[in-house]
C-alpha atoms as a PDB file:
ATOM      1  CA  UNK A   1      53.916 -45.800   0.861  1.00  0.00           C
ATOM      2  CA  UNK A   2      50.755 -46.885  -1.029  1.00  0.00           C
ATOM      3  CA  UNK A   3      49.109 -44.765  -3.572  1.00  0.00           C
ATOM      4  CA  UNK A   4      45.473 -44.725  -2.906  1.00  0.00           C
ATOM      5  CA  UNK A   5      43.108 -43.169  -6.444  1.00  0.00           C
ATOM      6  CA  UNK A   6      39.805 -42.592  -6.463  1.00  0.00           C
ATOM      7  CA  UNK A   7      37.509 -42.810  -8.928  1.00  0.00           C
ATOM      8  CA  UNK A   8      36.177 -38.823 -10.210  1.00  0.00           C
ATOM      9  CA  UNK A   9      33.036 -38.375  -8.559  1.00  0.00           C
ATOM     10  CA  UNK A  10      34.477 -39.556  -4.797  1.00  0.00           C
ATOM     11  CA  UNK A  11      37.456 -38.026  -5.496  1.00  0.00           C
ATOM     12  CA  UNK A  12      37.970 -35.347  -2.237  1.00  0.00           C
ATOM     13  CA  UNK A  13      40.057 -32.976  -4.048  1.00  0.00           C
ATOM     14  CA  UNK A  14      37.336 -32.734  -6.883  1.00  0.00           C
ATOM     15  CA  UNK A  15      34.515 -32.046  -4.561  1.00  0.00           C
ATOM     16  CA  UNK A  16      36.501 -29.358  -3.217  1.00  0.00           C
ATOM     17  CA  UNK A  17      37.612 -27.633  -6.714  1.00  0.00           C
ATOM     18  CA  UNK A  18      33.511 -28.084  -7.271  1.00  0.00           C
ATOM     19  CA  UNK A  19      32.292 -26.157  -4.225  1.00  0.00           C
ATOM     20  CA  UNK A  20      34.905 -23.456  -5.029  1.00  0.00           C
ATOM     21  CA  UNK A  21      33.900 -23.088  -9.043  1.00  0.00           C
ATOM     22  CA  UNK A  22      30.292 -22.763  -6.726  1.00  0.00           C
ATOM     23  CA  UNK A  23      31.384 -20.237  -4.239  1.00  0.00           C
ATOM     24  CA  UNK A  24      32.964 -18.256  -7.211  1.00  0.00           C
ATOM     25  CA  UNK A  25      29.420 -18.698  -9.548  1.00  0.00           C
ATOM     26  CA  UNK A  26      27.945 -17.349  -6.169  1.00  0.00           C
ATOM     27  CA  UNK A  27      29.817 -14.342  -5.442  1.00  0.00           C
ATOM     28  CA  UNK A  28      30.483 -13.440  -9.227  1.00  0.00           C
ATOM     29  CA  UNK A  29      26.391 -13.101  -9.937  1.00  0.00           C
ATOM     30  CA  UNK A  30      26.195  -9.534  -8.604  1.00  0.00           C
ATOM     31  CA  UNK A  31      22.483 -10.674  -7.139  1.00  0.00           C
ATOM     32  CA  UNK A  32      23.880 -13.541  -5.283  1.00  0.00           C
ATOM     33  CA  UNK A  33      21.161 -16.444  -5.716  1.00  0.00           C
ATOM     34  CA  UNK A  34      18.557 -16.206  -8.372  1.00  0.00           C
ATOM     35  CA  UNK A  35      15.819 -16.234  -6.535  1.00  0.00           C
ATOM     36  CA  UNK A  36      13.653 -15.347  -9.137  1.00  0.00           C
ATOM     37  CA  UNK A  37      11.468 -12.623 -10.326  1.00  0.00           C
ATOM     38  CA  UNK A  38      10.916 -11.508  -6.916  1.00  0.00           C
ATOM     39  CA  UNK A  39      14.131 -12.233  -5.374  1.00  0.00           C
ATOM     40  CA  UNK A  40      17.040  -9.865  -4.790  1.00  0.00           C
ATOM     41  CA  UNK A  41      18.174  -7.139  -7.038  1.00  0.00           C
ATOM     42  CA  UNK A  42      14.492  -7.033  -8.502  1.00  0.00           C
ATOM     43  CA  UNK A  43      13.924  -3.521  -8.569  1.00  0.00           C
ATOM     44  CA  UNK A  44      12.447  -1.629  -7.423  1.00  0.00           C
ATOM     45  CA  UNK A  45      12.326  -3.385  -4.344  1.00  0.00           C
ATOM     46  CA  UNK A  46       8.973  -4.056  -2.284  1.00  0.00           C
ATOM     47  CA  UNK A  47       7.388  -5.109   1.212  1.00  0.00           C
ATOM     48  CA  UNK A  48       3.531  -6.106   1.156  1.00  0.00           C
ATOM     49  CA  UNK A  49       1.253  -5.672   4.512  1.00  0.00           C
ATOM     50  CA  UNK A  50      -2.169  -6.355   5.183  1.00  0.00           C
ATOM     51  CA  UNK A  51      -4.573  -5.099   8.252  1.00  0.00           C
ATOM     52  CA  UNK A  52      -7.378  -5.315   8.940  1.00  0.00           C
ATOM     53  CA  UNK A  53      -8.068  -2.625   6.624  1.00  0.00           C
ATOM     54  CA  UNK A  54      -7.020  -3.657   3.581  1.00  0.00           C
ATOM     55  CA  UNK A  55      -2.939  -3.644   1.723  1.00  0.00           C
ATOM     56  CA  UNK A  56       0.179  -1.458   2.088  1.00  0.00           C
ATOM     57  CA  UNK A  57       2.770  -2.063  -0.695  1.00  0.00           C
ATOM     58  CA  UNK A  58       5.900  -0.064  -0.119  1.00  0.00           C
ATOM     59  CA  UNK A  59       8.624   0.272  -2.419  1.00  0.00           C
ATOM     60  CA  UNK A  60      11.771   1.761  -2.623  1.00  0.00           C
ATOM     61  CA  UNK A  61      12.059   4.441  -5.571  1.00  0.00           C
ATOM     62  CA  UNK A  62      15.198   6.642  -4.729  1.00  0.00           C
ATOM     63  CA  UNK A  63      16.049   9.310  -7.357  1.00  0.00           C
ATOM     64  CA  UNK A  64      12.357   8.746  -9.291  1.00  0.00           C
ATOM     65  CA  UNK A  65      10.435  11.233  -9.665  1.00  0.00           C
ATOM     66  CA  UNK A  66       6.628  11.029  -8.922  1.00  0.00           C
ATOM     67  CA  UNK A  67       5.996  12.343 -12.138  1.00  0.00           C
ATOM     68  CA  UNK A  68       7.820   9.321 -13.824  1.00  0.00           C
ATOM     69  CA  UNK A  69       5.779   6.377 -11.666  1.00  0.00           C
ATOM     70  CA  UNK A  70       2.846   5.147 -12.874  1.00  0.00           C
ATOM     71  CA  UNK A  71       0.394   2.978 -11.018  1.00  0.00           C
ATOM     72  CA  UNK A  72      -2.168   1.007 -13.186  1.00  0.00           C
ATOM     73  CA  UNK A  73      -5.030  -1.819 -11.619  1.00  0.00           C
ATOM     74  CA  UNK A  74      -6.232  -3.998 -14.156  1.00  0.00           C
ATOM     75  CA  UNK A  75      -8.686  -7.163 -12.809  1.00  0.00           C
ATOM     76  CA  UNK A  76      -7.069  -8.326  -9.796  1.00  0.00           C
ATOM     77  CA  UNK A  77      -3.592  -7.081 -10.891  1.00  0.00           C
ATOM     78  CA  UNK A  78      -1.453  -4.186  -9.533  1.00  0.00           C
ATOM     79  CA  UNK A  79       1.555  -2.920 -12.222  1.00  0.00           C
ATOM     80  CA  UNK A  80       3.832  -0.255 -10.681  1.00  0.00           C
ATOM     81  CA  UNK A  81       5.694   1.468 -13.489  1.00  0.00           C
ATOM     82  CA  UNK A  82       8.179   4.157 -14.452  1.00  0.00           C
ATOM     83  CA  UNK A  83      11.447   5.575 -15.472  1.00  0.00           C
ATOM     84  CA  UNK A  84      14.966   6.108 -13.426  1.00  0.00           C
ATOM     85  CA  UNK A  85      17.341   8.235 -15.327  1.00  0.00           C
ATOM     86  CA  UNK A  86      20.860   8.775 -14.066  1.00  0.00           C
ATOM     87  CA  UNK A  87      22.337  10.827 -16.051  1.00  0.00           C
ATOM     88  CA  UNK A  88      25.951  12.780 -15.839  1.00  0.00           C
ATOM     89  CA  UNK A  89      25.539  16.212 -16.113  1.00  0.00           C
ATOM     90  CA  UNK A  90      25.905  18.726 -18.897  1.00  0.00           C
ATOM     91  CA  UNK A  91      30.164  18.883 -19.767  1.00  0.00           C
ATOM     92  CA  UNK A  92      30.550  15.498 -17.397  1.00  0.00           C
ATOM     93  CA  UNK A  93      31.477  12.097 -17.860  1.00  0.00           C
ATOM     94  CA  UNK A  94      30.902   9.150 -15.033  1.00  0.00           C
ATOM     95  CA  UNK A  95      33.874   8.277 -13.504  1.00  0.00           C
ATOM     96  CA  UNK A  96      31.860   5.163 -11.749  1.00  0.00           C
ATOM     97  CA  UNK A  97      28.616   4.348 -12.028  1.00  0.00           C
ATOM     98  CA  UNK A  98      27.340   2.316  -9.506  1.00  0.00           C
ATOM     99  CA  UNK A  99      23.171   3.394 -10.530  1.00  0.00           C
ATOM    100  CA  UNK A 100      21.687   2.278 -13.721  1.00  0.00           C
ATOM    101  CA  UNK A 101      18.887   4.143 -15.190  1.00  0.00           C
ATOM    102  CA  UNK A 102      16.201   2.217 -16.817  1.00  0.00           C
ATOM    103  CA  UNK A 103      12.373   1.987 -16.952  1.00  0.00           C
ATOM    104  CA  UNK A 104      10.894  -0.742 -14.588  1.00  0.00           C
ATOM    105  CA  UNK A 105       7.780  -2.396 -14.007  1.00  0.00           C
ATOM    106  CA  UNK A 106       6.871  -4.351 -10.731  1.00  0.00           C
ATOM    107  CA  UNK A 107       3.121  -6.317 -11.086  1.00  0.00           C
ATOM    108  CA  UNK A 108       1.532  -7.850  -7.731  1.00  0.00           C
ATOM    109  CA  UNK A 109      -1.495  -9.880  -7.764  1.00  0.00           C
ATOM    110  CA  UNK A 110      -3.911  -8.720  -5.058  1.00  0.00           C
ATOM    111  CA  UNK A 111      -6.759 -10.652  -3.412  1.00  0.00           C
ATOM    112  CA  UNK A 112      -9.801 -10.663  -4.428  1.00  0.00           C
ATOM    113  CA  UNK A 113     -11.658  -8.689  -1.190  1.00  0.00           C
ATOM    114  CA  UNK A 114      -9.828  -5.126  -2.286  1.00  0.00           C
ATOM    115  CA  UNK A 115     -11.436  -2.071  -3.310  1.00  0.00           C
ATOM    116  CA  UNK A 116      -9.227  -1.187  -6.859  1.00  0.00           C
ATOM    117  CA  UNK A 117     -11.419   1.917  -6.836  1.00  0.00           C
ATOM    118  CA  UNK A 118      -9.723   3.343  -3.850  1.00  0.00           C
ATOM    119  CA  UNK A 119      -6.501   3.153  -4.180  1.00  0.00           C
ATOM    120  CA  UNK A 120      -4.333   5.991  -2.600  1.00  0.00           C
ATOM    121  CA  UNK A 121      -0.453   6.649  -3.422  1.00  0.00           C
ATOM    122  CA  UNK A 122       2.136   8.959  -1.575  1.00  0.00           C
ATOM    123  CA  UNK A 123       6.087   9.234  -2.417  1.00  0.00           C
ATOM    124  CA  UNK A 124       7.846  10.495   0.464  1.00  0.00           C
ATOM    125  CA  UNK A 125      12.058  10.168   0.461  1.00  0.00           C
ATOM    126  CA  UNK A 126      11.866   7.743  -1.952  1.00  0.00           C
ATOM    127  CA  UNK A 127       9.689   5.773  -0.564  1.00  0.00           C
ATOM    128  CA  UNK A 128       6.545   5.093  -2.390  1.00  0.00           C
ATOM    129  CA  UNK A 129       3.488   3.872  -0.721  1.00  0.00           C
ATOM    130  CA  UNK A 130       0.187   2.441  -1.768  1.00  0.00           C
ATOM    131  CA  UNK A 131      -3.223   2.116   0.341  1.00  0.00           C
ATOM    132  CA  UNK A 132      -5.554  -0.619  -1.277  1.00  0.00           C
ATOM    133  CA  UNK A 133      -8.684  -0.499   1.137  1.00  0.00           C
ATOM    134  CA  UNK A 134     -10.927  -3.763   1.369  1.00  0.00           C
ATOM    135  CA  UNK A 135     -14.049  -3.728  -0.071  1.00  0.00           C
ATOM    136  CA  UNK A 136     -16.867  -2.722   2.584  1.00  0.00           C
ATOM    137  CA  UNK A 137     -18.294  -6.213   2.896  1.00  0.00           C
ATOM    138  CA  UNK A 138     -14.835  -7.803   3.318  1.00  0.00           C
ATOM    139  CA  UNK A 139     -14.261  -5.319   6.587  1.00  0.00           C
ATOM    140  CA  UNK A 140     -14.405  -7.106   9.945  1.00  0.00           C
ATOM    141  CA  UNK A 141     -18.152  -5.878  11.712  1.00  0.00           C
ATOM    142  CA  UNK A 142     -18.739  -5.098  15.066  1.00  0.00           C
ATOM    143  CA  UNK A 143     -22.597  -6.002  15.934  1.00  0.00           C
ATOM    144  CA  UNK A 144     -24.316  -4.790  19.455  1.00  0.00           C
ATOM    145  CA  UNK A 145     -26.341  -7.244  21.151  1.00  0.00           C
ATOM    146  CA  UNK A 146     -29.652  -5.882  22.357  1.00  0.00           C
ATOM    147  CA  UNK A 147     -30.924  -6.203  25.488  1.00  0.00           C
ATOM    148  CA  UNK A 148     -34.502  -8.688  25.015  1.00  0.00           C
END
């Protein structure tokens, strides 16, 4: 029987030990891949639309209070801020605790066409949402054609 070696980096059993330390890497980062500020497990988290009319931004802010969120426009910047407190009530201790409670702060840069001025925010089920109309000259017109 002949013993075959390879050298380390072609070595099959290596590679495999190597994609397993990187499966475990993976699955121990409780956020799976960093995909960056705006990746998963940023919270809280957000979808962005536009229309026509302008941008929805929806986030999800379960167990915030509306009273605790903050919305602030400053230039061409959005910064969506607040406070989640979990806390265990009076005589109680956690047993697990699966919810952190922190203060966040989300920021979105908007395009230039919106109307910061008019900005309208509703919290619904934990759901917050914000309106951010275009300006009035960046709205699609209709014109009629006259009749010469």
């Amino acid at each position: 029987m002949a013993l075959v070696r390879f050298s380390r980096p072609f070595d099959p059993i290596n590679a495999l030990l190597n994609l397993q330390q990187e499966f475990d890497r993976v699955f121990d980062n409780p956020r799976g891949f960093d995909l960056g500020l705006s990746g998963r497990g940023t919270f809280p988290p957000m979808n962005v639309f536009s229309d026509a009319d302008g941008y929805t931004v929806r986030m999800e802010i379960p167990g915030v209070a509306p009273e605790n969120v903050a919305i602030e426009a400053n230039g061409r910047t959005l910064t969506v801020s607040g406070t989640r407190e979990t806390k265990a009530p009076e005589g109680a201790s956690f047993h697990r605790r699966e919810r952190s409670g922190a203060d966040f702060s989300r920021s979105l840069q908007l395009p230039a066409d919106l109307s910061l001025e008019h900005i309208e925010a509703s919290c619904k089920h934990g759901m917050l949402t914000i309106r951010i109309p275009k300006k009035a000259e960046a709205k699609p017109r209709q014109m009629t054609v006259k009749a010469a």
